[in-house]
N, C-alpha and C. Protein backbone atom coordinates (compact mmCIF):
# COMPACT_ATOMS: atom_id res chain seq x y z
N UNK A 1 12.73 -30.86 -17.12
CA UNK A 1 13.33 -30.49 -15.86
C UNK A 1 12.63 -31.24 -14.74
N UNK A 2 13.99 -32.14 -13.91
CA UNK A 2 12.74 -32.53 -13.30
C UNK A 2 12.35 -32.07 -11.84
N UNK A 3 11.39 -32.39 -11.36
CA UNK A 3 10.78 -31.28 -9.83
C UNK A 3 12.21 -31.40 -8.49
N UNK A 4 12.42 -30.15 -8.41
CA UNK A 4 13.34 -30.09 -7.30
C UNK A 4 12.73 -29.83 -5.79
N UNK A 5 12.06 -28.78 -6.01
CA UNK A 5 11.66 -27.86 -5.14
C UNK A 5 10.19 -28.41 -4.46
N UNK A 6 9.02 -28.12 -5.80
CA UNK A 6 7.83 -28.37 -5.49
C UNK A 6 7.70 -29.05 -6.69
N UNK A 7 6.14 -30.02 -6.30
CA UNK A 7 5.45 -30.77 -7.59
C UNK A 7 4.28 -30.73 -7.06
N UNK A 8 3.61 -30.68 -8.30
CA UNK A 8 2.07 -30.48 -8.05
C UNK A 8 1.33 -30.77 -9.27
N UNK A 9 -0.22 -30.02 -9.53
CA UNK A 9 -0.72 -30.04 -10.85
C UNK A 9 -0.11 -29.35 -11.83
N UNK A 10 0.47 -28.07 -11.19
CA UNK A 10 1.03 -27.44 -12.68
C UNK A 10 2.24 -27.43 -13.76
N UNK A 11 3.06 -28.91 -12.92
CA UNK A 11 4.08 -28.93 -13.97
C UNK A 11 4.94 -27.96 -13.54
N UNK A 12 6.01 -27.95 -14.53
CA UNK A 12 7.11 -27.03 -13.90
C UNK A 12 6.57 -25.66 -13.17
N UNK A 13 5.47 -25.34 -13.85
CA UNK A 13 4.88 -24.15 -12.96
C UNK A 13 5.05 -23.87 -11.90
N UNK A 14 4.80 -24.63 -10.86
CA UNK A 14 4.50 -24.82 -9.47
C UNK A 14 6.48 -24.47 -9.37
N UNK A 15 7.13 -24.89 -9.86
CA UNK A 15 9.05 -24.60 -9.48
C UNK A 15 8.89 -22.98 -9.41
N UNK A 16 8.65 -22.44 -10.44
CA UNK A 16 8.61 -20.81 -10.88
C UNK A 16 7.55 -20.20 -9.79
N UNK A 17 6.72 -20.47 -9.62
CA UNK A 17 5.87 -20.03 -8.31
C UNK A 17 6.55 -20.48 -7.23
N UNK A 18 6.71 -21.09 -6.88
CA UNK A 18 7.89 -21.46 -5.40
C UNK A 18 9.13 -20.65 -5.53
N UNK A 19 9.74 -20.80 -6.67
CA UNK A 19 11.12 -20.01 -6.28
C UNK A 19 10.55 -18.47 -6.33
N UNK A 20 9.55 -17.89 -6.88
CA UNK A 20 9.27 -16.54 -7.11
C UNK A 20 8.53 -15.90 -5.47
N UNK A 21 7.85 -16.74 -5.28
CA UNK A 21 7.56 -16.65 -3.82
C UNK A 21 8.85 -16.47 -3.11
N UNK A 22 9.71 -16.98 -2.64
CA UNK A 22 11.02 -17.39 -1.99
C UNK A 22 11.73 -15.88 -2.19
N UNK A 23 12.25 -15.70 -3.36
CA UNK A 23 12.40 -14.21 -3.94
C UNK A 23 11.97 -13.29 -3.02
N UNK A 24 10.89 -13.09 -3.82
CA UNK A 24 10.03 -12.05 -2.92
C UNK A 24 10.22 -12.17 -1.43
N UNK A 25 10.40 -13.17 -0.83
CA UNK A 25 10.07 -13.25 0.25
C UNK A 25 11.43 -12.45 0.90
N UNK A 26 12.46 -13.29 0.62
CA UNK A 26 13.87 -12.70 0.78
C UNK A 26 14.15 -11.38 0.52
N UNK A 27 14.00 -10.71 -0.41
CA UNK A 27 13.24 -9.30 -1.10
C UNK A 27 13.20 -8.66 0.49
N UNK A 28 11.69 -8.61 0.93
CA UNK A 28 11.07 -8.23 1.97
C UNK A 28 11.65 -7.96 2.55
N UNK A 29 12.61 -9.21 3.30
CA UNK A 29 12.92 -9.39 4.36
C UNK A 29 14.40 -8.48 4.47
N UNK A 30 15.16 -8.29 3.14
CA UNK A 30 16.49 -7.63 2.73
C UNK A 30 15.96 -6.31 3.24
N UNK A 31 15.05 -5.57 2.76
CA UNK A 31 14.84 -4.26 3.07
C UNK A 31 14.23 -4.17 4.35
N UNK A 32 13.53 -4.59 4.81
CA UNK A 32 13.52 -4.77 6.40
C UNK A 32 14.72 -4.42 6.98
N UNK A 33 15.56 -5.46 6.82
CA UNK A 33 17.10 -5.44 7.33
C UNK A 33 17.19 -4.05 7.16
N UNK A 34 17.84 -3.55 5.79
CA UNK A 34 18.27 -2.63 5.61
C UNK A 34 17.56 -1.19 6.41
N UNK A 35 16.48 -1.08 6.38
CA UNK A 35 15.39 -0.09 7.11
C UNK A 35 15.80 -0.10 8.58
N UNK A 36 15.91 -1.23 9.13
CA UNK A 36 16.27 -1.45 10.53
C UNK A 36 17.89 -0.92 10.58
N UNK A 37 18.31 -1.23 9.63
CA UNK A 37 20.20 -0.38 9.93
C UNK A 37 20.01 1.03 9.68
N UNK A 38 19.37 1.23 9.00
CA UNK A 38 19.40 2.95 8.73
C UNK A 38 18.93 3.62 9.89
N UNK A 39 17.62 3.37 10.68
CA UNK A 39 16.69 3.63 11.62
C UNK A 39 17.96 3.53 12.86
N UNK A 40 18.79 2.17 12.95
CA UNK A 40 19.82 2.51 14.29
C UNK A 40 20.89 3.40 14.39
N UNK A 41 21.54 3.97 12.75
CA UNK A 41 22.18 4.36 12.21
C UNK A 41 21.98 6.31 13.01
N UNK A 42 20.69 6.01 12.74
CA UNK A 42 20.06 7.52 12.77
C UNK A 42 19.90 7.97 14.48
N UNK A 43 19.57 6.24 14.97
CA UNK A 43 19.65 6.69 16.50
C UNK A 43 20.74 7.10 17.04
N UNK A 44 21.60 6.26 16.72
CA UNK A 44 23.33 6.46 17.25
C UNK A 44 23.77 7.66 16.69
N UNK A 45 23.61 8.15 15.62
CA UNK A 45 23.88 9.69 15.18
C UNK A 45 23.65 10.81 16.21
N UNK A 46 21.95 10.61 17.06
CA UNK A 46 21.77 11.82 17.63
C UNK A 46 20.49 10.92 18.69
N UNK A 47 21.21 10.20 19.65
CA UNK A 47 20.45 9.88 20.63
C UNK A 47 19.47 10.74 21.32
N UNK A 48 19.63 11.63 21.57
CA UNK A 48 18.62 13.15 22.41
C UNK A 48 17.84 13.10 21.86
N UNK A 49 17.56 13.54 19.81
CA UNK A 49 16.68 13.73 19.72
C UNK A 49 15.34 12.64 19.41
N UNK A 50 14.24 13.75 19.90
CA UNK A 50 13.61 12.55 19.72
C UNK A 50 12.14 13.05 18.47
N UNK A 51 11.05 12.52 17.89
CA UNK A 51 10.17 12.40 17.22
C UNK A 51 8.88 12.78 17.99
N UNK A 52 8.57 13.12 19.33
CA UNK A 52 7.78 12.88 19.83
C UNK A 52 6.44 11.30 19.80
N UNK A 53 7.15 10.28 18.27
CA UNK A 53 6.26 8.99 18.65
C UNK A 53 7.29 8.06 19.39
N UNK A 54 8.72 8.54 19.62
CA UNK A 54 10.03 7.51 19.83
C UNK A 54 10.53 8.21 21.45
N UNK A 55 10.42 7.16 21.99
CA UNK A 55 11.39 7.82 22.95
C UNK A 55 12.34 6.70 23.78
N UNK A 56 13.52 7.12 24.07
CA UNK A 56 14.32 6.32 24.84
C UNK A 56 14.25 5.61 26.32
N UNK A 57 14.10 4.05 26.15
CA UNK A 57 13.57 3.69 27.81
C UNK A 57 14.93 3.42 28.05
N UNK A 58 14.85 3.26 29.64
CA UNK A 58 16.03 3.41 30.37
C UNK A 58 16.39 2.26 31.32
């Protein structure tokens, strides 16, 4: 196979560590997203209330 991505000392290795990194990374970043829609989801449900650490600026 030959190097697409990355090349280095380890031979195809270094492909599988780059794309697995990348993964993960995207991973992260998906549930982030998702955490952040639920969290606005919840604001727009019931703006008033609040958590006492959250509060609405104006």
């Amino acid at each position: 196979m030959p190097p697409i991505l990355a090349h280095g000392a380890l031979g195809p290795f270094d492909e599988i560590i780059f794309l697995g990194i990348a993964v993960a990374f995207l991973g992260m970043m998906g549930v982030s997203w998702l955490r952040s829609q639920q969290i606005d989801d919840q604001a727009e449900a019931d703006p008033l209330e609040t958590d006492g650490e959250h509060f609405e600026l104006e």
